[in-house]
PDB file of N, CA and C in Angstrom:
ATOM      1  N   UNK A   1     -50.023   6.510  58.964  1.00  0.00           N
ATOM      2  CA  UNK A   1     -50.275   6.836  60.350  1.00  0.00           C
ATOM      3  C   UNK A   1     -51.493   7.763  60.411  1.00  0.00           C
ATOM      4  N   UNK A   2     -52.106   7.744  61.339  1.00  0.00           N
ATOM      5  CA  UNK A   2     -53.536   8.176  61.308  1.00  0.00           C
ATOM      6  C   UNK A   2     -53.108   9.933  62.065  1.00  0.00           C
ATOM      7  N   UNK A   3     -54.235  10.548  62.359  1.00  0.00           N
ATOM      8  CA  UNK A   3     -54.121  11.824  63.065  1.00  0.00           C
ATOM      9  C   UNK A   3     -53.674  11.648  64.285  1.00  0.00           C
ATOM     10  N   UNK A   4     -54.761  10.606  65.128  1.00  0.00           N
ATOM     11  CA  UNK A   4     -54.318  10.664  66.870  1.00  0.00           C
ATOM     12  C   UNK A   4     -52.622   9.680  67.062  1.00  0.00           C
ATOM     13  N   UNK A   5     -52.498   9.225  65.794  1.00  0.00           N
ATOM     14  CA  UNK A   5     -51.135   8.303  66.516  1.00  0.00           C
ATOM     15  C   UNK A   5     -49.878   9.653  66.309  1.00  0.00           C
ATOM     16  N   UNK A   6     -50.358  10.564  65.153  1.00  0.00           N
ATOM     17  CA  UNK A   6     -49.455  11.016  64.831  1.00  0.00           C
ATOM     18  C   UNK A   6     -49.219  11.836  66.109  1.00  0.00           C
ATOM     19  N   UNK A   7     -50.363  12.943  66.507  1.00  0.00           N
ATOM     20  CA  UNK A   7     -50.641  13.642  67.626  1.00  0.00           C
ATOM     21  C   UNK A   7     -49.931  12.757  68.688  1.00  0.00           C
ATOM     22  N   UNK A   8     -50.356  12.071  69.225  1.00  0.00           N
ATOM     23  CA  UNK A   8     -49.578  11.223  70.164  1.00  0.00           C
ATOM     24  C   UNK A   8     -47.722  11.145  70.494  1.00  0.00           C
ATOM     25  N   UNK A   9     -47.622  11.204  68.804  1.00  0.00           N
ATOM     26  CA  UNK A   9     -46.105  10.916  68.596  1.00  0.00           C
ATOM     27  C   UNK A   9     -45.332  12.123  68.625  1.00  0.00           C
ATOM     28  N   UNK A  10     -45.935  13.175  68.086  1.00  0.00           N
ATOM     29  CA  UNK A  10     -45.603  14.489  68.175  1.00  0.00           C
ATOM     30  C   UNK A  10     -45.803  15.040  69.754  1.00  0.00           C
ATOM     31  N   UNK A  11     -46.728  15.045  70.309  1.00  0.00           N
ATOM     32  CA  UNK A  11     -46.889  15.411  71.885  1.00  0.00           C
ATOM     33  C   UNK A  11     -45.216  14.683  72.951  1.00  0.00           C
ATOM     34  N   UNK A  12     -45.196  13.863  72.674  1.00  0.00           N
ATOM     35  CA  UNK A  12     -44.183  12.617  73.221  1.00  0.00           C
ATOM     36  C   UNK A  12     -43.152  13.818  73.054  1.00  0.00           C
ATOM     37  N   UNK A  13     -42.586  13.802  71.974  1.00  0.00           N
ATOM     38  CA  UNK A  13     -41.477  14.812  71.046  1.00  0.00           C
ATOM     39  C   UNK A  13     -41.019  15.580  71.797  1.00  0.00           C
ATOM     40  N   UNK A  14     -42.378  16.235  71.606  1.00  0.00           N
ATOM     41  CA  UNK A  14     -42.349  18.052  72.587  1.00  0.00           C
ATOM     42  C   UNK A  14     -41.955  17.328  74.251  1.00  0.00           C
ATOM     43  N   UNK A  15     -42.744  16.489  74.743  1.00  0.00           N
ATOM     44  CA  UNK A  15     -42.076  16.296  76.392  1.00  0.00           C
ATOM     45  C   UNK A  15     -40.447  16.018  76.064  1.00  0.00           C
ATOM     46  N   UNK A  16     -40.120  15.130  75.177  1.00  0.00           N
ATOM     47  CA  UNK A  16     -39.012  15.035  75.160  1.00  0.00           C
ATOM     48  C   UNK A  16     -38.148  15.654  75.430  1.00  0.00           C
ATOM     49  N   UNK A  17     -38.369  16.696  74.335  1.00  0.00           N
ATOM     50  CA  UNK A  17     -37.272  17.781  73.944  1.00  0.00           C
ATOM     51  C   UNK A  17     -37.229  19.262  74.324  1.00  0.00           C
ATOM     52  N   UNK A  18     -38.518  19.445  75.179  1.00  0.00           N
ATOM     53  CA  UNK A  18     -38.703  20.545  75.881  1.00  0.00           C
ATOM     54  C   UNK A  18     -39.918  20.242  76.727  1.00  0.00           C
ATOM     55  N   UNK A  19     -39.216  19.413  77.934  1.00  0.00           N
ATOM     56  CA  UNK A  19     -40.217  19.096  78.809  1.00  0.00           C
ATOM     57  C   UNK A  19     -41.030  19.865  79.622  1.00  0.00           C
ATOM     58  N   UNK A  20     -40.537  21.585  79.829  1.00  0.00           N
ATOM     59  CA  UNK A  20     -41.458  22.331  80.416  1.00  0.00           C
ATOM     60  C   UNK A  20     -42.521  22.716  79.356  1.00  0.00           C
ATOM     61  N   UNK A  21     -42.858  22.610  78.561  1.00  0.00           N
ATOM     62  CA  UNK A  21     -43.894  23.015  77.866  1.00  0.00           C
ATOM     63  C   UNK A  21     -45.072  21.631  78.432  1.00  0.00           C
ATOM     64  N   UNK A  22     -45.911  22.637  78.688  1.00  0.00           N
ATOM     65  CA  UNK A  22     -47.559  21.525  79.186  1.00  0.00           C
ATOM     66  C   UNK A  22     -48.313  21.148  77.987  1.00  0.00           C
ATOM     67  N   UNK A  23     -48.410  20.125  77.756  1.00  0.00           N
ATOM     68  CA  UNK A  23     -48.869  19.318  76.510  1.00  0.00           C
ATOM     69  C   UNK A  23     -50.393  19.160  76.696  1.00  0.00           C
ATOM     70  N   UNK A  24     -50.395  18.978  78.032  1.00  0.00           N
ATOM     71  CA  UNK A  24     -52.377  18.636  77.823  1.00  0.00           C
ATOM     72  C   UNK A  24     -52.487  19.942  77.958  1.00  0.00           C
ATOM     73  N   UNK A  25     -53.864  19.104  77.009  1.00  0.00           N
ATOM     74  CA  UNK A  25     -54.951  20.231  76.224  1.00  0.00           C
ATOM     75  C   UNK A  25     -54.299  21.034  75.275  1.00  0.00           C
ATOM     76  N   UNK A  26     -52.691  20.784  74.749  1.00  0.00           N
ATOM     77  CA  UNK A  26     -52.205  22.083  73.479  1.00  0.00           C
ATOM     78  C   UNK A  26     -52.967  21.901  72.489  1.00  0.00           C
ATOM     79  N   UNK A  27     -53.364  23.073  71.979  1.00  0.00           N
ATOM     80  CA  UNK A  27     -54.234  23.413  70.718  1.00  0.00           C
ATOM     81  C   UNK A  27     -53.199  23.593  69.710  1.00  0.00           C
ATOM     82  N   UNK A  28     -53.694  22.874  68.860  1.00  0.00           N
ATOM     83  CA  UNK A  28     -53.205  22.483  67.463  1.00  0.00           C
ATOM     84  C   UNK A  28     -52.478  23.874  66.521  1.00  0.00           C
ATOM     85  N   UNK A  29     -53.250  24.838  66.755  1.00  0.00           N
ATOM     86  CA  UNK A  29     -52.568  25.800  66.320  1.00  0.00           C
ATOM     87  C   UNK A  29     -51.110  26.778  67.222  1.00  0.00           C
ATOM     88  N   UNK A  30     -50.903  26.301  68.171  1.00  0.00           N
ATOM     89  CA  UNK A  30     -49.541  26.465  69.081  1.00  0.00           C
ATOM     90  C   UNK A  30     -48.549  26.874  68.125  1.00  0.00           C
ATOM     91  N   UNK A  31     -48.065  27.532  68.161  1.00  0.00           N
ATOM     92  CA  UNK A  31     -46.802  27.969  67.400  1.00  0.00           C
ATOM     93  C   UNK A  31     -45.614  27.729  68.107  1.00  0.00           C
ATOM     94  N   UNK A  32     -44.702  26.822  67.257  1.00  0.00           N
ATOM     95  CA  UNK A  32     -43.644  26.075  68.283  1.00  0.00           C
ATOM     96  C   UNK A  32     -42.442  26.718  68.223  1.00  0.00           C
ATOM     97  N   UNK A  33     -42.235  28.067  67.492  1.00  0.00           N
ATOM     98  CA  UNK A  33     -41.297  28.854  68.000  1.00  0.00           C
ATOM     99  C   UNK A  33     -41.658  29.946  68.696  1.00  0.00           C
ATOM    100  N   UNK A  34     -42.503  30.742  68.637  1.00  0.00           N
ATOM    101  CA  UNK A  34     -43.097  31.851  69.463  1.00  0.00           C
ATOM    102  C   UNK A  34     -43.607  31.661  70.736  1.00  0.00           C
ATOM    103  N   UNK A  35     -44.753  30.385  70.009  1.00  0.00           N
ATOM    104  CA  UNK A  35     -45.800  30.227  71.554  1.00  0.00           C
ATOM    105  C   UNK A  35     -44.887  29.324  72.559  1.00  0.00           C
ATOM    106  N   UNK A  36     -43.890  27.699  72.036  1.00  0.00           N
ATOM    107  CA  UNK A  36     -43.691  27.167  72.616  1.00  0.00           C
ATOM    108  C   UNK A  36     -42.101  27.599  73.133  1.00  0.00           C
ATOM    109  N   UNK A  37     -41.788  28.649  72.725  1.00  0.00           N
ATOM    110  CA  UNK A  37     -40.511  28.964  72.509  1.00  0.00           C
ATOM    111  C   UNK A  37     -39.356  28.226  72.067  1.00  0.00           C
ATOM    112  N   UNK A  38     -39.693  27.198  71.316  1.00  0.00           N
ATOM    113  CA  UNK A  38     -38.009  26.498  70.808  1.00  0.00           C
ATOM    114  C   UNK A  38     -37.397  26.862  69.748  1.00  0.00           C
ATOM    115  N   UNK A  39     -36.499  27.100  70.003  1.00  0.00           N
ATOM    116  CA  UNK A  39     -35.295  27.636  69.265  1.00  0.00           C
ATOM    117  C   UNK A  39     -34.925  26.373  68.331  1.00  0.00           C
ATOM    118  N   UNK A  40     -34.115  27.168  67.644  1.00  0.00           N
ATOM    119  CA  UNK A  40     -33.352  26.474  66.343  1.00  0.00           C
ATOM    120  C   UNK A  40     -33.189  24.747  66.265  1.00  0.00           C
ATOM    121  N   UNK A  41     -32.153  24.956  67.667  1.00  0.00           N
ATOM    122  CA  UNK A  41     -31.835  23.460  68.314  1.00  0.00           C
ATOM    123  C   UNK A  41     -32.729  22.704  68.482  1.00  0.00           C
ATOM    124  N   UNK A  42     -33.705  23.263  69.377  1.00  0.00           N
ATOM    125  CA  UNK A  42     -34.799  22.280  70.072  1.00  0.00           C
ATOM    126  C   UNK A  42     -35.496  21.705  68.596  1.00  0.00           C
ATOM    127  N   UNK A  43     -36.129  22.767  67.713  1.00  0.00           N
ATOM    128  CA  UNK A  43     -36.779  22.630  66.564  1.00  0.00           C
ATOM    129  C   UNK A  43     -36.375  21.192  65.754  1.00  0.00           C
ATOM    130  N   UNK A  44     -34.723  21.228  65.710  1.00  0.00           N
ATOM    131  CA  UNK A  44     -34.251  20.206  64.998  1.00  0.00           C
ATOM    132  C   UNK A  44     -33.973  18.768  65.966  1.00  0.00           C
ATOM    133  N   UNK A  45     -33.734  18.598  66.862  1.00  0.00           N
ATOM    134  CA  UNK A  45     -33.934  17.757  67.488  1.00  0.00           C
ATOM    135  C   UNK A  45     -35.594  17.122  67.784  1.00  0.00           C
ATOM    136  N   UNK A  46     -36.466  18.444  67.659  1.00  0.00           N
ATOM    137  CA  UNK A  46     -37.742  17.768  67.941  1.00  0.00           C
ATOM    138  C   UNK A  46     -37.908  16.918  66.748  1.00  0.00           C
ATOM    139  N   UNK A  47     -37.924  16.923  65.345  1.00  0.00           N
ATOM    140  CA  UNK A  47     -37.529  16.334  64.319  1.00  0.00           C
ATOM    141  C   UNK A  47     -36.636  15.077  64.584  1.00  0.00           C
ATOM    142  N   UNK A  48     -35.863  15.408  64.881  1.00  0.00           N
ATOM    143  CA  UNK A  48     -34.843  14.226  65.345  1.00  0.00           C
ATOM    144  C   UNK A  48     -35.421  12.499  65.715  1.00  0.00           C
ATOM    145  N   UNK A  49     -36.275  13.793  67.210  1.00  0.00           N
ATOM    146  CA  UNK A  49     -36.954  12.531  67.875  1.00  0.00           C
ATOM    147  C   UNK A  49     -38.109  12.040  67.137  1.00  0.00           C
ATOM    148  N   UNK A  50     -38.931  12.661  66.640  1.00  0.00           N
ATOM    149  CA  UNK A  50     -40.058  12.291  65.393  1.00  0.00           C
ATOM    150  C   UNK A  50     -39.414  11.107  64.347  1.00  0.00           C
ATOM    151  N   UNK A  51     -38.422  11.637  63.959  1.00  0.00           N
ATOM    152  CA  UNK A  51     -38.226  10.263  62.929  1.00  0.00           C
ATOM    153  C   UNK A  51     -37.660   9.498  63.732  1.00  0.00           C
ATOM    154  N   UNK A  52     -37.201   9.530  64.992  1.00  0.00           N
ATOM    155  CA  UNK A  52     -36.767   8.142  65.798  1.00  0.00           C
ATOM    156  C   UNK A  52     -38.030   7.339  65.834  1.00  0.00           C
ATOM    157  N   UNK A  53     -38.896   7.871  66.501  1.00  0.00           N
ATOM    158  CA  UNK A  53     -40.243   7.325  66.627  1.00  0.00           C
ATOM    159  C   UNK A  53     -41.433   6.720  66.133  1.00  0.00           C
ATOM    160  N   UNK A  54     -41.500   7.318  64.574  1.00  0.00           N
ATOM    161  CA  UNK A  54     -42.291   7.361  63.624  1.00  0.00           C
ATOM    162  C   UNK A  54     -41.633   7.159  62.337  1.00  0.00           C
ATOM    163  N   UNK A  55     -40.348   7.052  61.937  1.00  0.00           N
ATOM    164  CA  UNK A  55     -39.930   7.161  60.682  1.00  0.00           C
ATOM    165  C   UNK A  55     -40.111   7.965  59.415  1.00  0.00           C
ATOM    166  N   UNK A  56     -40.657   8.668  60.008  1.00  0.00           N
ATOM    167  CA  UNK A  56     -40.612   9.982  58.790  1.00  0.00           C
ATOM    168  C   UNK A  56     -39.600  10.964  59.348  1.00  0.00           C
ATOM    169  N   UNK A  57     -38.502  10.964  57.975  1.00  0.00           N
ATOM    170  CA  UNK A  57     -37.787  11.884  57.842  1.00  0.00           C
ATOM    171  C   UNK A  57     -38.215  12.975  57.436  1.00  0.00           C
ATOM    172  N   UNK A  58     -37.799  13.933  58.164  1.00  0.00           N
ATOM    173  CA  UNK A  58     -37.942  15.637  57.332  1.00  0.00           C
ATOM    174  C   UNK A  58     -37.144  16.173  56.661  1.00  0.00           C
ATOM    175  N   UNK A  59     -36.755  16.561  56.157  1.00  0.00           N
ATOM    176  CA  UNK A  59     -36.000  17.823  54.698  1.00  0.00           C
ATOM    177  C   UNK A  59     -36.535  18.653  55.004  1.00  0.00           C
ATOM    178  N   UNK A  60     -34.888  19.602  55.247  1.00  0.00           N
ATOM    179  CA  UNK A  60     -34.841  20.950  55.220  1.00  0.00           C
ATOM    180  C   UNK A  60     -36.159  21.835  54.411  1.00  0.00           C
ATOM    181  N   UNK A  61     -36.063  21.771  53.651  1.00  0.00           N
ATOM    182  CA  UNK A  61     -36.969  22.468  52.682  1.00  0.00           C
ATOM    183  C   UNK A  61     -38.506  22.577  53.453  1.00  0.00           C
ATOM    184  N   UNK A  62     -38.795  21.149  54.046  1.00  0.00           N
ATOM    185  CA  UNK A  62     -40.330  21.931  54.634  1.00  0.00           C
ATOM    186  C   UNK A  62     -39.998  22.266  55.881  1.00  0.00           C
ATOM    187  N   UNK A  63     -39.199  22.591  56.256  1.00  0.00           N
ATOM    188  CA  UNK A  63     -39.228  23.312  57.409  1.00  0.00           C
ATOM    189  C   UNK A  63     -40.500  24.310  57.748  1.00  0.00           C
ATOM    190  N   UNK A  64     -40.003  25.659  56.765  1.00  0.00           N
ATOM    191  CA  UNK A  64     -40.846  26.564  57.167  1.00  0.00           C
ATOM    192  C   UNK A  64     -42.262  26.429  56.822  1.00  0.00           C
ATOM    193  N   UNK A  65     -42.893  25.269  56.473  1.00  0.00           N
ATOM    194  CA  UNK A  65     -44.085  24.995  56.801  1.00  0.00           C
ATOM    195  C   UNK A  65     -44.686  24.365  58.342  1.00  0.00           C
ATOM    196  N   UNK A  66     -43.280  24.383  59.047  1.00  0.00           N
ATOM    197  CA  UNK A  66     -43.667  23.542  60.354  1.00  0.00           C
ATOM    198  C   UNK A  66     -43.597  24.540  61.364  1.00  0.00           C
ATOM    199  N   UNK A  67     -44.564  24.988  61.368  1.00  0.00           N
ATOM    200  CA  UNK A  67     -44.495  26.437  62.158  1.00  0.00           C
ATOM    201  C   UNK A  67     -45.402  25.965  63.388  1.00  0.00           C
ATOM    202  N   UNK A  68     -46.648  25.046  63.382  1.00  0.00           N
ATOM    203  CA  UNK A  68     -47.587  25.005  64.651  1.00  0.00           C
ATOM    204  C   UNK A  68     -47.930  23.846  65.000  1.00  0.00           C
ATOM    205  N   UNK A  69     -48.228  23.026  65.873  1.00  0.00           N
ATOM    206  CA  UNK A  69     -48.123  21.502  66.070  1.00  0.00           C
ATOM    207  C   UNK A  69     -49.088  20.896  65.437  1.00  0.00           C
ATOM    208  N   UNK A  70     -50.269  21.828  65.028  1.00  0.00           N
ATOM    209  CA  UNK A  70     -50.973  20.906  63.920  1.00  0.00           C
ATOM    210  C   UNK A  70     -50.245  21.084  62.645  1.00  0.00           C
ATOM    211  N   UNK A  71     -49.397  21.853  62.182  1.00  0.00           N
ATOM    212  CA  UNK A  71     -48.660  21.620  61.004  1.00  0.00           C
ATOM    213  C   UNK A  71     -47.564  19.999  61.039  1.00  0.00           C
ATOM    214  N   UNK A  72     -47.322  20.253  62.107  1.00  0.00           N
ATOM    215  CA  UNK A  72     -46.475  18.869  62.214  1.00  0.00           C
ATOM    216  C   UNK A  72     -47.201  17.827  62.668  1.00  0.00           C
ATOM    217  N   UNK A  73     -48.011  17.601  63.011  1.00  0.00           N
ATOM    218  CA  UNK A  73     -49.015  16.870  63.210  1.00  0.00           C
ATOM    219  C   UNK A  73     -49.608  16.191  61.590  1.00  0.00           C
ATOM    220  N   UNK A  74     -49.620  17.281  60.798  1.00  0.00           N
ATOM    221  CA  UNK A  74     -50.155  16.469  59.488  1.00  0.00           C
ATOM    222  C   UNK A  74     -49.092  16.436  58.823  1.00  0.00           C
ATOM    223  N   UNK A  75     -47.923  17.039  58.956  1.00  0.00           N
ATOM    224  CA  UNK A  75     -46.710  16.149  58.226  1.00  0.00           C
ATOM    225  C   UNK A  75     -46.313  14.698  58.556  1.00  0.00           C
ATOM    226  N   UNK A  76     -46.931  14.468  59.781  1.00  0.00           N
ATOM    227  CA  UNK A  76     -46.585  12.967  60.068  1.00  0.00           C
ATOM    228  C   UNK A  76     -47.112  12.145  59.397  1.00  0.00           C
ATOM    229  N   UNK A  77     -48.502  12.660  58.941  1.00  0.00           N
ATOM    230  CA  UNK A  77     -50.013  11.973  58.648  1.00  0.00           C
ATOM    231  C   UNK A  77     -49.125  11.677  57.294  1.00  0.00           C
ATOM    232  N   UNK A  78     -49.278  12.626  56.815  1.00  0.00           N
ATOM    233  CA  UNK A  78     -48.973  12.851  55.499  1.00  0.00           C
ATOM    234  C   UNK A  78     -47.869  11.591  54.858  1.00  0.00           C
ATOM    235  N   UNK A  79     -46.861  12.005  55.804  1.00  0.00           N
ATOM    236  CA  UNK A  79     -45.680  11.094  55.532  1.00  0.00           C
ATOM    237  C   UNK A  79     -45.422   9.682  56.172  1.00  0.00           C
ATOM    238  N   UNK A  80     -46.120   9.641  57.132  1.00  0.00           N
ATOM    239  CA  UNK A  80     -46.017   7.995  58.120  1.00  0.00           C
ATOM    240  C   UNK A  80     -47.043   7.071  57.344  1.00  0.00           C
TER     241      UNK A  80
END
């Protein structure tokens, strides 16, 4: 999966799963527990919906690398 499909797929996510957050124009470095405020739940469900969408599963373990939407943004890359 390329950058913009991933971006795409990840943006989707976030409306999904926390639809008050405004997606146009988010800058890549957004921090999706501080800046976007999601909590634990939202975090894992946003995941959720990512591998519904895209088929990359996540493991626990990289979590705490998924701290800002360009971090998850290139885990998709990475892994789709």
């Amino acid at each position: 999966m390329n950058e913009q499909d991933a971006r795409t797929a990840v943006l989707a996510a976030l409306n999904e799963v926390a639809p008050d957050v405004d997606t146009d124009g988010l800058d890549g470095s957004a921090r999706l527990r501080q800046d976007l405020e999601l909590d634990s739940l939202d975090f894992l469900r946003l995941l959720e919906t990512l591998a519904q969408s895209t088929g990359v599963e996540t493991v626990e373990d990289d979590y705490p690398g998924l701290t800002t939407v360009q971090s998850l943004i290139d885990h998709v890359v990475a892994r789709g």
